[in-house]
N, C-alpha and C. Protein backbone atom coordinates (compact mmCIF):
# COMPACT_ATOMS: atom_id res chain seq x y z
N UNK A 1 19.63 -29.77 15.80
CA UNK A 1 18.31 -29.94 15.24
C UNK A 1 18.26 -29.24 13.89
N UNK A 2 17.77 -30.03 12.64
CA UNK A 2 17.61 -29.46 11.64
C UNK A 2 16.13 -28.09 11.33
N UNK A 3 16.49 -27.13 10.75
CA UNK A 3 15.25 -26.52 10.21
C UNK A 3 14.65 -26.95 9.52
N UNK A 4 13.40 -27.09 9.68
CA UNK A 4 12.35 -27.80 8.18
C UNK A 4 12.24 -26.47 7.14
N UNK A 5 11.77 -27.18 6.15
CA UNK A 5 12.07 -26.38 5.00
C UNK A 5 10.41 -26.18 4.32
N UNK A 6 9.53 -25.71 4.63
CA UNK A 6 8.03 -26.27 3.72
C UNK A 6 8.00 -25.20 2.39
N UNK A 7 7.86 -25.95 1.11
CA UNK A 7 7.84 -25.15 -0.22
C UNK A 7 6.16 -25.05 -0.20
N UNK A 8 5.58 -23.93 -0.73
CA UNK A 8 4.46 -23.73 -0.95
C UNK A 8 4.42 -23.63 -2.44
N UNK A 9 3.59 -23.62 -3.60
CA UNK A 9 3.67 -23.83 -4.66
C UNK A 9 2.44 -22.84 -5.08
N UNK A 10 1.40 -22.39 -4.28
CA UNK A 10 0.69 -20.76 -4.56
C UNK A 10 1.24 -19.99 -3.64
N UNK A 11 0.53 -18.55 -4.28
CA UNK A 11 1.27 -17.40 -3.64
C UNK A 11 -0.17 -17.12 -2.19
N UNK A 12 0.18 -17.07 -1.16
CA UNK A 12 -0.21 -16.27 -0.55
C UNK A 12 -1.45 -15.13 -0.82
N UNK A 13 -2.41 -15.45 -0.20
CA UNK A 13 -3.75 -13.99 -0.59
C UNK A 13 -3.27 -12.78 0.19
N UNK A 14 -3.06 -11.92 -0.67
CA UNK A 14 -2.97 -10.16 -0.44
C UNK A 14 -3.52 -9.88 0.83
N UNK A 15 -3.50 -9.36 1.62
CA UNK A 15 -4.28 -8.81 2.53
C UNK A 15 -5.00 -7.68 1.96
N UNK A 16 -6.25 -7.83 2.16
CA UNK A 16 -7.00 -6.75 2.04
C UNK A 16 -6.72 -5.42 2.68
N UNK A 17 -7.36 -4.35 1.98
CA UNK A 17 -7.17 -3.09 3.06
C UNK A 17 -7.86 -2.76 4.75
N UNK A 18 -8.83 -3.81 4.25
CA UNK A 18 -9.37 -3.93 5.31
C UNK A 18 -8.76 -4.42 6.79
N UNK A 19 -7.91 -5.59 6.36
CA UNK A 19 -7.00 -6.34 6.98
C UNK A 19 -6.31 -5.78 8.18
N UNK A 20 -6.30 -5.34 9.25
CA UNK A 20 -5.61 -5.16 10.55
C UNK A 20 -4.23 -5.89 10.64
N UNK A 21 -3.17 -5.08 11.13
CA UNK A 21 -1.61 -5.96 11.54
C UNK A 21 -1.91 -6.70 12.91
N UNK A 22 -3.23 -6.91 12.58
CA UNK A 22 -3.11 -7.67 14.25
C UNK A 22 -2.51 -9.24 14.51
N UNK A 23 -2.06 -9.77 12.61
CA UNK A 23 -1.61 -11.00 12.53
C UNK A 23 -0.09 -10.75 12.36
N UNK A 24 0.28 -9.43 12.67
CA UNK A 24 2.01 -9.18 12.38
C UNK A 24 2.46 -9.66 13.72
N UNK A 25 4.19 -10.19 13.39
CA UNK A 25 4.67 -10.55 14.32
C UNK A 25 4.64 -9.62 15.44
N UNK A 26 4.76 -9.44 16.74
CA UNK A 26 4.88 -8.25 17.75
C UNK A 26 6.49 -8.46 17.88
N UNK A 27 6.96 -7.21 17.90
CA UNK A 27 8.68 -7.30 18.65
C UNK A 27 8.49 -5.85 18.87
N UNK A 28 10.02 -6.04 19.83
CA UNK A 28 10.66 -4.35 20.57
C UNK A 28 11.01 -3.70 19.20
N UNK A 29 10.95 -2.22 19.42
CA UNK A 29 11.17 -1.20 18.41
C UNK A 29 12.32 -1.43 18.22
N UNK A 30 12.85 -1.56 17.12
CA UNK A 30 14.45 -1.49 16.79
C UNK A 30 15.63 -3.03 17.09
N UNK A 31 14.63 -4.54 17.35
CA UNK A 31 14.70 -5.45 17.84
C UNK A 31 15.43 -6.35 16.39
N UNK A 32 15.87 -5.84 15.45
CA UNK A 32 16.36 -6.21 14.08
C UNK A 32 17.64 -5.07 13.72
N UNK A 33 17.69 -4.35 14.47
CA UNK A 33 18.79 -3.40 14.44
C UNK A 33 20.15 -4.04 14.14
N UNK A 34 20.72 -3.70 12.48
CA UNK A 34 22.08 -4.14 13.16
C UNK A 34 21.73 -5.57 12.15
N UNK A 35 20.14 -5.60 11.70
CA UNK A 35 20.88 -7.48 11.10
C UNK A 35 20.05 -7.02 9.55
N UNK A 36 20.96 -7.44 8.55
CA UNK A 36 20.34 -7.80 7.42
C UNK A 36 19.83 -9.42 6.97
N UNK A 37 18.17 -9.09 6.69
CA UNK A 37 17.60 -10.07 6.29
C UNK A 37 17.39 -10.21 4.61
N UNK A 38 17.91 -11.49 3.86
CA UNK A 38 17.22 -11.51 2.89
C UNK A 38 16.03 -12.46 2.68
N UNK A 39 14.73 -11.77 2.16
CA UNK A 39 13.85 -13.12 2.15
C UNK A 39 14.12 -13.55 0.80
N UNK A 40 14.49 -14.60 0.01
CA UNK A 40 14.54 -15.10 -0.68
C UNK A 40 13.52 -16.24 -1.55
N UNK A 41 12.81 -15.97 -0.77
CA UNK A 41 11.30 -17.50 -1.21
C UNK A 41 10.25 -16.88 -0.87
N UNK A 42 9.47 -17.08 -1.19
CA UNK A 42 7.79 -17.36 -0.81
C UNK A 42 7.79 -17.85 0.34
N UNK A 43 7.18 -16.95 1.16
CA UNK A 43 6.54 -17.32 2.75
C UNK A 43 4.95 -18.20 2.96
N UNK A 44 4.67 -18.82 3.92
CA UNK A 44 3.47 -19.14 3.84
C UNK A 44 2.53 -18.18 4.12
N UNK A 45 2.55 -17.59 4.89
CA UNK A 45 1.55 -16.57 5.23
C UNK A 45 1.96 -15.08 5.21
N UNK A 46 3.04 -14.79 3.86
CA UNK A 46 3.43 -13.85 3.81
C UNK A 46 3.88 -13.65 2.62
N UNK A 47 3.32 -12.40 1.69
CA UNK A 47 4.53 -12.16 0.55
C UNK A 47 5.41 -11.35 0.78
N UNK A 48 6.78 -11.77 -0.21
CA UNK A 48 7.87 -11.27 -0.06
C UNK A 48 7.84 -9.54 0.16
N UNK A 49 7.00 -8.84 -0.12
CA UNK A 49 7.08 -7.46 0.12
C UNK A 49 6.58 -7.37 1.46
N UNK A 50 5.72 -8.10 1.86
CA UNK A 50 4.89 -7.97 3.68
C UNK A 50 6.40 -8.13 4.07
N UNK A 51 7.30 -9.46 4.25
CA UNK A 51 8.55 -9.82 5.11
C UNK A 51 9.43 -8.52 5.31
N UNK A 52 9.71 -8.22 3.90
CA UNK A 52 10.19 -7.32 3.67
C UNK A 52 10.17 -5.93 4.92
N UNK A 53 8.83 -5.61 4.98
CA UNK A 53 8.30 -4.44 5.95
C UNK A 53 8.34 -4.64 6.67
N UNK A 54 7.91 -6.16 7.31
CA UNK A 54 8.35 -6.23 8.54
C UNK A 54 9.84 -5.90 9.16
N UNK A 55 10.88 -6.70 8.27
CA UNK A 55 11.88 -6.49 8.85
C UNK A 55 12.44 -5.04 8.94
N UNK A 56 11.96 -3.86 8.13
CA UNK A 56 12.73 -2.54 8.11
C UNK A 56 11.70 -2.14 8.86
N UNK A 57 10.57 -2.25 9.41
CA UNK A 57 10.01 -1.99 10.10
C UNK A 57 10.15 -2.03 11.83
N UNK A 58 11.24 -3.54 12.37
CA UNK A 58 11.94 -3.41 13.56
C UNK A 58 13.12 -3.24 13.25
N UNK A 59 13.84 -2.22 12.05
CA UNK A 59 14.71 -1.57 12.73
C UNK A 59 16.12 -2.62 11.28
N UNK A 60 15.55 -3.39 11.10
CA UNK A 60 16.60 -4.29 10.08
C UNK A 60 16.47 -3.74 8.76
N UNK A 61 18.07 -4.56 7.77
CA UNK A 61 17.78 -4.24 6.34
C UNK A 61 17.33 -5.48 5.47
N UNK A 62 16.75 -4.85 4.36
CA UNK A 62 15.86 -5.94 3.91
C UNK A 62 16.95 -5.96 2.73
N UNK A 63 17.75 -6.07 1.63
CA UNK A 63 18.16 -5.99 0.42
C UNK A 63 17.39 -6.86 -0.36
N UNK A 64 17.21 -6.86 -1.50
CA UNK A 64 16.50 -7.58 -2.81
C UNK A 64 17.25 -8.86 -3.03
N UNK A 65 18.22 -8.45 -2.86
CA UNK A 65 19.29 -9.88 -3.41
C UNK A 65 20.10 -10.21 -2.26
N UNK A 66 20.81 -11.71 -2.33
CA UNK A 66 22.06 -11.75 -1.71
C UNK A 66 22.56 -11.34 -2.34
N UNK A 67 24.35 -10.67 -1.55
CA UNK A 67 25.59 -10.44 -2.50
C UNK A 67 26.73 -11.12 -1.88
N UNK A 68 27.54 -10.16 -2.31
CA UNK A 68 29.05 -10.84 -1.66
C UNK A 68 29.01 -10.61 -0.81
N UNK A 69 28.51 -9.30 0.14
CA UNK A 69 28.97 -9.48 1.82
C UNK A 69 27.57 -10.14 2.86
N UNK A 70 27.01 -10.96 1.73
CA UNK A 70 25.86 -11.75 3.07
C UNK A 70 26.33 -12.66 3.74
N UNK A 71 26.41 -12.88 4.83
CA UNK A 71 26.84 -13.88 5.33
C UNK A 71 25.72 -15.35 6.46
């Protein structure tokens, strides 16, 4: 089965401060341990710095760029 791919062409609204993580993904503590993610694009319901937190947040690395050892 292929992944769909959807391009969004605006950015995403900021979350306010007001804003609660009650729309963050839920996972086990430390459930990204062990994997480096790069986000590379514009999310739909996420900017690249939110993804970002999320993932070092369960426990994964986020790097800025791909490099030579992404696989």
């Amino acid at each position: 089965m292929k992944a769909e791919t959807k391009i969004v062409k605006e950015t995403p609204k900021k979350k306010s401060s007001q804003d609660d993580d009650d729309d963050d993904p839920d996972g086990a503590p430390g459930c990204l341990t062990g994997l480096t993610i790069v986000v590379t694009s514009i999310l739909e319901s996420l900017h690249r710095e939110e993804a970002e937190g999320l993932v070092k947040k369960y426990g994964g690395k986020a790097p800025k760029a791909v490099s030579k050892n992404t696989t």
